[in-house]
C-alpha atoms as a PDB file:
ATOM      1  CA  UNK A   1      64.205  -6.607 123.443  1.00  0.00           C
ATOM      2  CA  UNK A   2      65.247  -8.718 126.272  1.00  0.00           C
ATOM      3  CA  UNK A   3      61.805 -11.277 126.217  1.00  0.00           C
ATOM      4  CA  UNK A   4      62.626 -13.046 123.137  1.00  0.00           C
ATOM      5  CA  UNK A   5      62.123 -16.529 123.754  1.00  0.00           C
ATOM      6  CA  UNK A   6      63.470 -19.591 121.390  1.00  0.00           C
ATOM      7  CA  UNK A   7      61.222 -22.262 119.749  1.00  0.00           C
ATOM      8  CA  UNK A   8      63.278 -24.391 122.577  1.00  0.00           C
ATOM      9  CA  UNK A   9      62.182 -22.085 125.500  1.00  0.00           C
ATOM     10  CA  UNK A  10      58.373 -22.323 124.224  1.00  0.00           C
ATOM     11  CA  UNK A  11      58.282 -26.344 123.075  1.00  0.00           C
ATOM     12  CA  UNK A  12      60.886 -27.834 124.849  1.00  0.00           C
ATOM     13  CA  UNK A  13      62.355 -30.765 123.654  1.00  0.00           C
ATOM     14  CA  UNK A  14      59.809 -31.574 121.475  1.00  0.00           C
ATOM     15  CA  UNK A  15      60.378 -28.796 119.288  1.00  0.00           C
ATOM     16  CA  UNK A  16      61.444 -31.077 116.367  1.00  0.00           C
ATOM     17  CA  UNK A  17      58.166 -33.622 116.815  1.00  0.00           C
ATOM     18  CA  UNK A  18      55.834 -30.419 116.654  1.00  0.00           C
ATOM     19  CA  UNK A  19      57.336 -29.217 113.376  1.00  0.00           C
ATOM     20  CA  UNK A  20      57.786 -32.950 111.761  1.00  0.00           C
ATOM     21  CA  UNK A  21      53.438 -33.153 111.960  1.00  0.00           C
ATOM     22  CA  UNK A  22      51.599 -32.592 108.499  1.00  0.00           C
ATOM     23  CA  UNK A  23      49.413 -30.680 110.909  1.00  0.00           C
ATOM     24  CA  UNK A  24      51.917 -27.942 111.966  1.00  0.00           C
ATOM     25  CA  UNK A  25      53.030 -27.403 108.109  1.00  0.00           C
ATOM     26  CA  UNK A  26      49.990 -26.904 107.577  1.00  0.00           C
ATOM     27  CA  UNK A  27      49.336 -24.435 109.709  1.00  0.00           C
ATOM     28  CA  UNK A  28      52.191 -22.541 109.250  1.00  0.00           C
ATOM     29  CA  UNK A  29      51.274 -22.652 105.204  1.00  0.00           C
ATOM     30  CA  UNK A  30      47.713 -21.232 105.803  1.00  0.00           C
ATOM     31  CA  UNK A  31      49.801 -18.387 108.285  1.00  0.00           C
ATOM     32  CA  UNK A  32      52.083 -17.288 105.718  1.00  0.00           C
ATOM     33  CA  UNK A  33      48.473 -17.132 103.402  1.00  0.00           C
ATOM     34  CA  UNK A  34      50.353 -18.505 100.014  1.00  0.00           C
ATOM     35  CA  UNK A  35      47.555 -18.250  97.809  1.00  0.00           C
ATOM     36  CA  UNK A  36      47.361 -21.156  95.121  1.00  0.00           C
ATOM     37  CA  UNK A  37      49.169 -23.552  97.387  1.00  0.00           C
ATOM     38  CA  UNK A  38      47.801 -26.536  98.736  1.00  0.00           C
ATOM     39  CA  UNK A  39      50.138 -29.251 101.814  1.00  0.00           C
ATOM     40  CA  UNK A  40      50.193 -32.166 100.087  1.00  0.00           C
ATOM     41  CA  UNK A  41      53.003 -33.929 102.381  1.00  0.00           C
ATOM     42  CA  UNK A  42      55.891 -34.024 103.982  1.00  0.00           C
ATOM     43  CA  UNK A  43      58.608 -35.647 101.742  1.00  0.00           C
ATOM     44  CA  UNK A  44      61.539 -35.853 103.862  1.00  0.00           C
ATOM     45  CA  UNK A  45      63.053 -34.334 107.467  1.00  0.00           C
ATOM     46  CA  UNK A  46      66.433 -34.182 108.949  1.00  0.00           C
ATOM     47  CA  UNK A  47      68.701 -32.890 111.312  1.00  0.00           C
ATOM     48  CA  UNK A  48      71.193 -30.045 109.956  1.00  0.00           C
ATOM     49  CA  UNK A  49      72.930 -29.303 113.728  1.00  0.00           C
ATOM     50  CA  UNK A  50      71.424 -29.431 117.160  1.00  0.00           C
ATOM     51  CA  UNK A  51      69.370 -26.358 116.919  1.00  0.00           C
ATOM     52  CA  UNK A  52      68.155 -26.724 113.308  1.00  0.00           C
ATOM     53  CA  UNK A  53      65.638 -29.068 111.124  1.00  0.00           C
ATOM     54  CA  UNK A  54      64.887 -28.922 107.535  1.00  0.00           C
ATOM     55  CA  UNK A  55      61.329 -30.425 106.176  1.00  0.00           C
ATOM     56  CA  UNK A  56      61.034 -31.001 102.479  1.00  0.00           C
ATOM     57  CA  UNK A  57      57.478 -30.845 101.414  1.00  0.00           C
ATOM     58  CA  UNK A  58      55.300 -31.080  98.556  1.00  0.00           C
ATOM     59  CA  UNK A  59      53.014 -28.509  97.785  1.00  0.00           C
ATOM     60  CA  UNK A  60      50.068 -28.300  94.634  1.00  0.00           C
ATOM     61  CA  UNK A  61      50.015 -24.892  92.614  1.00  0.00           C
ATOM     62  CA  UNK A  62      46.649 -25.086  92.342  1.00  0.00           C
ATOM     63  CA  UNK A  63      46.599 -22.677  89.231  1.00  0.00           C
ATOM     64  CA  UNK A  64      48.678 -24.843  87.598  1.00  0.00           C
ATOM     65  CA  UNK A  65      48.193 -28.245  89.471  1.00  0.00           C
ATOM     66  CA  UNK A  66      52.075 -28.726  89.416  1.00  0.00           C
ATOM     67  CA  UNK A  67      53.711 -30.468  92.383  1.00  0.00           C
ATOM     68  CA  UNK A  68      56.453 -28.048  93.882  1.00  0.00           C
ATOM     69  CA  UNK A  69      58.743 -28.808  96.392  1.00  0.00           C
ATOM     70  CA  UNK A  70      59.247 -26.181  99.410  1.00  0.00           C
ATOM     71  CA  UNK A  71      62.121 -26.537 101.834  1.00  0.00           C
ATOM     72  CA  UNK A  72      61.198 -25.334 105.403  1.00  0.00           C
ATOM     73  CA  UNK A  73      64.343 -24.501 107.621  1.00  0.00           C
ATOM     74  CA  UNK A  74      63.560 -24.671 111.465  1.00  0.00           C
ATOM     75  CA  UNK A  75      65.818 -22.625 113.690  1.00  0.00           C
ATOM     76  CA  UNK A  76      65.432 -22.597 117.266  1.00  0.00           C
ATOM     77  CA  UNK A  77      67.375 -19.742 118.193  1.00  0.00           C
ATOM     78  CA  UNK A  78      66.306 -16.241 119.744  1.00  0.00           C
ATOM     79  CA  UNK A  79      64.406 -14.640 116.866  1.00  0.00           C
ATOM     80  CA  UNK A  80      66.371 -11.907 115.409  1.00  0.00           C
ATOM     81  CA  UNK A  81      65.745  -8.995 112.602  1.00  0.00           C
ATOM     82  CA  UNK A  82      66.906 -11.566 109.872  1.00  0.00           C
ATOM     83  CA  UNK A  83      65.423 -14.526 111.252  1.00  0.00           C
END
């Protein structure tokens, strides 16, 4: 403990451009390996405070080929045990 940095620390100001590209979401969906999903697009972004962003994006279940909607809540705080 005592290194943790924030998305802010790491990214700057810019922290809210990186993570509003269909590249980034797509990136972080192939990280968290959801099998049978497949980035479609990003449906909608906005600003819930200062240090927060929300991304609604469609995703394909590709068992079922069903359009689902997954809500991505970007917090730039110091990463904690719940975070």
């Amino acid at each position: 403990m005592g290194n943790e940095r924030s998305l802010q620390d790491i990214l700057g100001n810019s922290w809210r451009e990186h993570f509003s590209k269909e590249e980034t979401i797509k990136d972080l969906l192939k990280t968290l390996d959801l099998k049978g999903r497949i980035f479609k697009n990003i449906v909608t972004r906005y600003s819930i405070n200062d240090d927060r962003l929300a991304i609604i994006s469609t995703i394909e279940n590709t068992d079922t080929s069903h359009l689902e909607k997954m809500i991505i809540d970007v917090k730039t705080g110091v990463p904690t045990g719940s975070r």
